[in-house]
N, C-alpha and C. Protein backbone atom coordinates (compact mmCIF):
# COMPACT_ATOMS: atom_id res chain seq x y z
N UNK A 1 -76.92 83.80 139.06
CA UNK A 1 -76.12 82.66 139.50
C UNK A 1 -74.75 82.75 138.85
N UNK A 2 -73.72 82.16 139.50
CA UNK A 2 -72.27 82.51 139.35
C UNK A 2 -71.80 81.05 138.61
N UNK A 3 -71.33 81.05 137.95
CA UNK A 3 -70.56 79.81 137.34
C UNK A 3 -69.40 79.79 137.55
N UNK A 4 -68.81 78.52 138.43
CA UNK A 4 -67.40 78.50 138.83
C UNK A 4 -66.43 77.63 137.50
N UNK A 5 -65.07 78.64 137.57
CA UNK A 5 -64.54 77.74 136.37
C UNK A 5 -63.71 77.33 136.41
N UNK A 6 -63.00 75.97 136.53
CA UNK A 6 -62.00 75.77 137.61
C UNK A 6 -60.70 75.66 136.32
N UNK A 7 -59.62 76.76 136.68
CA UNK A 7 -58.76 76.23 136.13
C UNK A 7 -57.53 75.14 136.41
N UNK A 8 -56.70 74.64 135.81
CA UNK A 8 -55.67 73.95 135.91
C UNK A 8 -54.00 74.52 136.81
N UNK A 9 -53.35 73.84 138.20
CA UNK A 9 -53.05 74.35 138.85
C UNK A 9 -51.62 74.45 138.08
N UNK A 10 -51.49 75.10 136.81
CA UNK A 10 -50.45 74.98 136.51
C UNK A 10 -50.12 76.18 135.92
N UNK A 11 -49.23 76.23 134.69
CA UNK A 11 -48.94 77.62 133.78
C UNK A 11 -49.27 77.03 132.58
N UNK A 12 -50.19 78.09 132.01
CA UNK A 12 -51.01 78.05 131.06
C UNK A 12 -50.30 79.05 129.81
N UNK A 13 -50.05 78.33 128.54
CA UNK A 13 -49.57 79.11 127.25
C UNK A 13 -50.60 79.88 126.44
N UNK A 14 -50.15 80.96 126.92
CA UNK A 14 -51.17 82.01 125.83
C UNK A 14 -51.33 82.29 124.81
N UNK A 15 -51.64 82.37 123.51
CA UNK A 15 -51.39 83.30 122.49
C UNK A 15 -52.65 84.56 122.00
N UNK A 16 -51.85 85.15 121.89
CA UNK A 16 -52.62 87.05 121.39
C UNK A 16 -52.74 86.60 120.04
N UNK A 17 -54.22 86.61 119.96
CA UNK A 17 -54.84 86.43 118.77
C UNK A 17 -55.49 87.98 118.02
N UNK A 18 -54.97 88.74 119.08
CA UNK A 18 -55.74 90.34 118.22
C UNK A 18 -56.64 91.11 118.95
N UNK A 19 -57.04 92.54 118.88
CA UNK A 19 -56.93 92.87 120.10
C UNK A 19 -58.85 93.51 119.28
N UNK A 20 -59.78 94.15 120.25
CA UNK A 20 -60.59 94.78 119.45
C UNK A 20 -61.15 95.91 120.62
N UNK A 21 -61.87 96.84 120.26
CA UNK A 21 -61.84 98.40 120.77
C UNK A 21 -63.63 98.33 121.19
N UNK A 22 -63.67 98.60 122.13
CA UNK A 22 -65.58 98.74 122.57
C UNK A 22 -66.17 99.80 122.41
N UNK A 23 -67.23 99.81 121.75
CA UNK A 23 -67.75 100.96 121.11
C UNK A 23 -68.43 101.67 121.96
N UNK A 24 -69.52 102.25 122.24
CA UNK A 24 -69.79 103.39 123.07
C UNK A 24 -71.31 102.88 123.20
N UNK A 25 -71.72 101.72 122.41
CA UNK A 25 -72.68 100.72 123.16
C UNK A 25 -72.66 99.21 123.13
N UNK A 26 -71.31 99.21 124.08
CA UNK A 26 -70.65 98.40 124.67
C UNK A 26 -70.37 96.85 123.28
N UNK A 27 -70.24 97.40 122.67
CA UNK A 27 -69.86 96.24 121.74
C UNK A 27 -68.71 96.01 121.19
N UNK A 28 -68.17 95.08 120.84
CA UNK A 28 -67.06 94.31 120.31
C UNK A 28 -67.16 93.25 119.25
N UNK A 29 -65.52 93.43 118.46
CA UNK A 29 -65.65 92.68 117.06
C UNK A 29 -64.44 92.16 117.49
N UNK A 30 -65.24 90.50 117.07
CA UNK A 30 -64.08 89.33 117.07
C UNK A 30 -63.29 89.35 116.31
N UNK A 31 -61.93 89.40 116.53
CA UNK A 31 -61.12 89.51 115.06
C UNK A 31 -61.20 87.74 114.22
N UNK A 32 -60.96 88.68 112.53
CA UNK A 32 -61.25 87.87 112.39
C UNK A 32 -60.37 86.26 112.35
N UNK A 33 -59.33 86.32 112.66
CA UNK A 33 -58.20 84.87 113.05
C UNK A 33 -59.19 84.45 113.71
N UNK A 34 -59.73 84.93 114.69
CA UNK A 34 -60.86 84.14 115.59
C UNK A 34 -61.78 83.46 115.05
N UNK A 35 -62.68 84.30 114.90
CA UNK A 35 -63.96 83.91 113.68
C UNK A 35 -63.40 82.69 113.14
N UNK A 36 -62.38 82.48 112.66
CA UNK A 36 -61.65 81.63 111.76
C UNK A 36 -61.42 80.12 111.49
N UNK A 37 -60.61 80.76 112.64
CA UNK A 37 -60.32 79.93 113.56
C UNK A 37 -61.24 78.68 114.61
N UNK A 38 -61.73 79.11 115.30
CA UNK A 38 -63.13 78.49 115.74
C UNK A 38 -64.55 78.35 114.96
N UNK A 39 -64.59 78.75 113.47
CA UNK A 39 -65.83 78.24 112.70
C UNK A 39 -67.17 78.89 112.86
N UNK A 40 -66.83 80.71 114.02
CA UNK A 40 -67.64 81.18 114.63
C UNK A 40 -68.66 82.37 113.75
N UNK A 41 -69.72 81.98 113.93
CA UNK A 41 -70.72 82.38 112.76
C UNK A 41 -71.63 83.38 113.38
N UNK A 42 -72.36 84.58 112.54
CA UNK A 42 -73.41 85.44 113.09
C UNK A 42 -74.59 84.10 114.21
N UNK A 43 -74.94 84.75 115.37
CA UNK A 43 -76.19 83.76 116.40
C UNK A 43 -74.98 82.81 116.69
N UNK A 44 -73.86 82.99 117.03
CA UNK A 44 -73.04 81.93 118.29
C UNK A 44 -73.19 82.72 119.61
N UNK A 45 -73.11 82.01 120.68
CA UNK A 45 -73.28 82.31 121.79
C UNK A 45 -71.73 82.41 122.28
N UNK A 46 -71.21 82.95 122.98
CA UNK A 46 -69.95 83.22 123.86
C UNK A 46 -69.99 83.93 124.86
N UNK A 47 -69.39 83.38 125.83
CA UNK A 47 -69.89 83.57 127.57
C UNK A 47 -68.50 84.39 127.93
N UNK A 48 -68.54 84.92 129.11
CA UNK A 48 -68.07 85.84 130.00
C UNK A 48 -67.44 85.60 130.68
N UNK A 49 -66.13 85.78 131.75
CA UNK A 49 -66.02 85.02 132.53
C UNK A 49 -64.86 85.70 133.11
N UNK A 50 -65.08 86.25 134.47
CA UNK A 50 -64.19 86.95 135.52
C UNK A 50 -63.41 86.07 136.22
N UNK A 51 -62.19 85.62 136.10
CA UNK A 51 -60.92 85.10 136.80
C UNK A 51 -59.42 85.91 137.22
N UNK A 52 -59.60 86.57 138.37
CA UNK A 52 -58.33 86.85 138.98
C UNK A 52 -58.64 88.45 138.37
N UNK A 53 -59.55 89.08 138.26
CA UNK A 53 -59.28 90.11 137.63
C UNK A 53 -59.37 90.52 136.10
N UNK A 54 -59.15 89.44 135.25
CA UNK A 54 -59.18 88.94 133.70
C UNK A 54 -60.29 88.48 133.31
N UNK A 55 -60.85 88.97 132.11
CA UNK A 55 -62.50 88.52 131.81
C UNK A 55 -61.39 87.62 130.61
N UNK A 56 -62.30 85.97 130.48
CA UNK A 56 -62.19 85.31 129.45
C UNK A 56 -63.22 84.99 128.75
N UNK A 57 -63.41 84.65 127.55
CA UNK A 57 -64.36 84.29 126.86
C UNK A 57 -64.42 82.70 126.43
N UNK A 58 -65.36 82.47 126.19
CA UNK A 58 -65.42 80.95 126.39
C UNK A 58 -66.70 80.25 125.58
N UNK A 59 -66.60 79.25 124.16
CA UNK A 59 -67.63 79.04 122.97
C UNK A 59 -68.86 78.63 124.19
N UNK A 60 -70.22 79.14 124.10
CA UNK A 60 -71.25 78.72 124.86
C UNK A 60 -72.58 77.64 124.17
N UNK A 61 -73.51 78.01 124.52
CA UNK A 61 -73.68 78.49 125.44
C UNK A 61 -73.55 77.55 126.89
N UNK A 62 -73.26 78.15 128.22
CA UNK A 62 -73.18 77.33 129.41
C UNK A 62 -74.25 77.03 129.76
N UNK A 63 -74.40 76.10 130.37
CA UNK A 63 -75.86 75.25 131.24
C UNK A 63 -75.11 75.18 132.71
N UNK A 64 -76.44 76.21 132.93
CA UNK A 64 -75.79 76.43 134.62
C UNK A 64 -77.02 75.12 135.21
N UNK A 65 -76.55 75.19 136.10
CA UNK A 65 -76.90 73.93 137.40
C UNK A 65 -77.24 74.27 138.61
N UNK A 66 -77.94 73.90 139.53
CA UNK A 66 -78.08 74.25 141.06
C UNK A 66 -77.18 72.84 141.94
């Protein structure tokens, strides 16, 4: 099941918080400003999320719905 995520019809301010490299079984390290930043601890959940081409990440976990 697909989770729709509706953004805002406007322009959205970004900031580059740091970039990280995928290993060769498929894993990735949050930098740590992130970690930090959001209070994010070993067993947090963080979701996925394909918009326009751009995967975002997003604190989880989601509760999908029918």
């Amino acid at each position: 099941m697909e989770e729709m995520l509706i953004l805002p019809n406007k322009e959205v301010e970004a900031v580059f918080r740091g970039q990280s490299r995928i290993t060769q079984r498929g894993q990735i390290t949050l930098p740590m400003e992130i970690r930090k930043k959001f209070e994010l601890k070993p067993g947090n959940v963080v979701c996925f999320f394909e918009v326009d081409g751009s995967v975002f990440l997003k604190l989880g976990p989601i509760v999908l719905s029918e």
